[in-house]
Protein backbone atom coordinates (compact mmCIF):
# COMPACT_ATOMS: atom_id res chain seq x y z
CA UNK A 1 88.40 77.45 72.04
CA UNK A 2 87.08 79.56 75.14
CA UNK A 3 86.54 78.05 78.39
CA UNK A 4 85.00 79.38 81.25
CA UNK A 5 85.96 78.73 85.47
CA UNK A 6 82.50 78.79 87.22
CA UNK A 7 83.45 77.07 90.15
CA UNK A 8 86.27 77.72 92.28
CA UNK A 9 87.10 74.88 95.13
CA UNK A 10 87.35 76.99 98.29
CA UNK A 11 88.92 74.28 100.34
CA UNK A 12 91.84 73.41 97.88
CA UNK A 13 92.79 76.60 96.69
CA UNK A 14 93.05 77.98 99.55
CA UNK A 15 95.38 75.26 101.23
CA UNK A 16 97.32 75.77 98.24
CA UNK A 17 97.43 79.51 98.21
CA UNK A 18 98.40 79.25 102.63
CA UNK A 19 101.52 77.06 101.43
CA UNK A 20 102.34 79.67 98.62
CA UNK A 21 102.06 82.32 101.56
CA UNK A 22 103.86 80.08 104.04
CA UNK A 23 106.85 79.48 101.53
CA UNK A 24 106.89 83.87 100.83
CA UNK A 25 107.41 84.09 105.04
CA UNK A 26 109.99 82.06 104.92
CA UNK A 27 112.04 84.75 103.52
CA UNK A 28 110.65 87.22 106.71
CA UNK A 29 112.27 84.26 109.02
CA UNK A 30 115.59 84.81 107.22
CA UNK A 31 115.46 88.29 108.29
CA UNK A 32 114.30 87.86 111.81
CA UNK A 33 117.46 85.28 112.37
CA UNK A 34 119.70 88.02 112.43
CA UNK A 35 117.29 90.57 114.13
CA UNK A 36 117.22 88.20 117.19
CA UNK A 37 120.90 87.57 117.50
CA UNK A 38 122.09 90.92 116.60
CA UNK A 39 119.30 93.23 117.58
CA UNK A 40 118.92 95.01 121.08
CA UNK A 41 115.39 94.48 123.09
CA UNK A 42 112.87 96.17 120.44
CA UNK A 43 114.80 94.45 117.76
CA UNK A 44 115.17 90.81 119.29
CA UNK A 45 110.70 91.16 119.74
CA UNK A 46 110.34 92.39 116.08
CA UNK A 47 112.74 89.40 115.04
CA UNK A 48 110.35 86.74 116.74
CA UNK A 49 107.44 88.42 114.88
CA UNK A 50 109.74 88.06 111.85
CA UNK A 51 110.36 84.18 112.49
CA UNK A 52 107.05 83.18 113.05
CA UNK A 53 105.64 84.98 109.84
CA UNK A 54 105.17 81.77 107.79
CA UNK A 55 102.89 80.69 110.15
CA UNK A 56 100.76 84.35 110.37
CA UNK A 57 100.62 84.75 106.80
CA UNK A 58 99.50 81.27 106.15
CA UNK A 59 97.11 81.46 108.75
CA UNK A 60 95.69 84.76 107.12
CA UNK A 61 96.01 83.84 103.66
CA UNK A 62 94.22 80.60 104.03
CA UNK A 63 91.18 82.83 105.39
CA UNK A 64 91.11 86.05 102.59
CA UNK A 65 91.86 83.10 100.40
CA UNK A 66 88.75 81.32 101.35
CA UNK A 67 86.30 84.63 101.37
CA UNK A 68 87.52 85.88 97.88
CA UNK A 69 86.96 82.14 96.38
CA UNK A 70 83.38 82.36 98.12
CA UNK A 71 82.85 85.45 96.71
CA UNK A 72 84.53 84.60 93.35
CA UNK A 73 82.03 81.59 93.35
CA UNK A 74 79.34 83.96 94.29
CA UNK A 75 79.96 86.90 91.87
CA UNK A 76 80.67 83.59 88.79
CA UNK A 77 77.18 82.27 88.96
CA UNK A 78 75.71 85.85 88.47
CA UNK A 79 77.60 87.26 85.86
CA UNK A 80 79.68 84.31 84.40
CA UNK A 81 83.62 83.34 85.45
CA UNK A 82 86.91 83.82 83.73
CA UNK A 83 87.63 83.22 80.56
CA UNK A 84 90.26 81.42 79.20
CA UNK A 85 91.53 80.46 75.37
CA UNK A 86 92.78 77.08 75.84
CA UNK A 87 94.04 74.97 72.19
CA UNK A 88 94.12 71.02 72.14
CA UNK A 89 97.37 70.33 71.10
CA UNK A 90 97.18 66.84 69.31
């Protein structure tokens, strides 16, 4: 049986999609921890940049996030969503 995603909930996905991207920087903030206590001046500045990355790319995920589900929504109600084969399992 085919199914069909017309509708896209901007808010929701995209707070889901900024903690997806928040958990991903996490693994940037690993690598600034050492850059900062290791690292001479131009090293130390890139490791802060490193630490704080959850917080930029959730930030800037949570906005692309929200355009390309406006646009998904958008571009859905003119030429129809994604398709999907789903089975009801009894």
């Amino acid at each position: 049986m085919k199914k069909q995603v017309v509708r896209i909930s901007i808010l929701q996905s995209s707070k889901v999609a900024a903690a997806l991207y928040a958990f991903m920087g996490l693994f940037y903030s690993l690598i600034g921890i050492p850059m900062i206590l290791f690292g001479n001046t131009e090293i130390r500045i890139m490791g802060v940049i490193y630490l704080f990355m959850p917080i930029l790319m959730a930030g800037i995920g949570f906005v692309f996030f929200c355009l390309f589900t406006a646009i998904y929504n958008l571009v859905a109600g003119w030429i129809g969503g994604f398709e999907v084969e789903v089975l009801d399992i009894p």
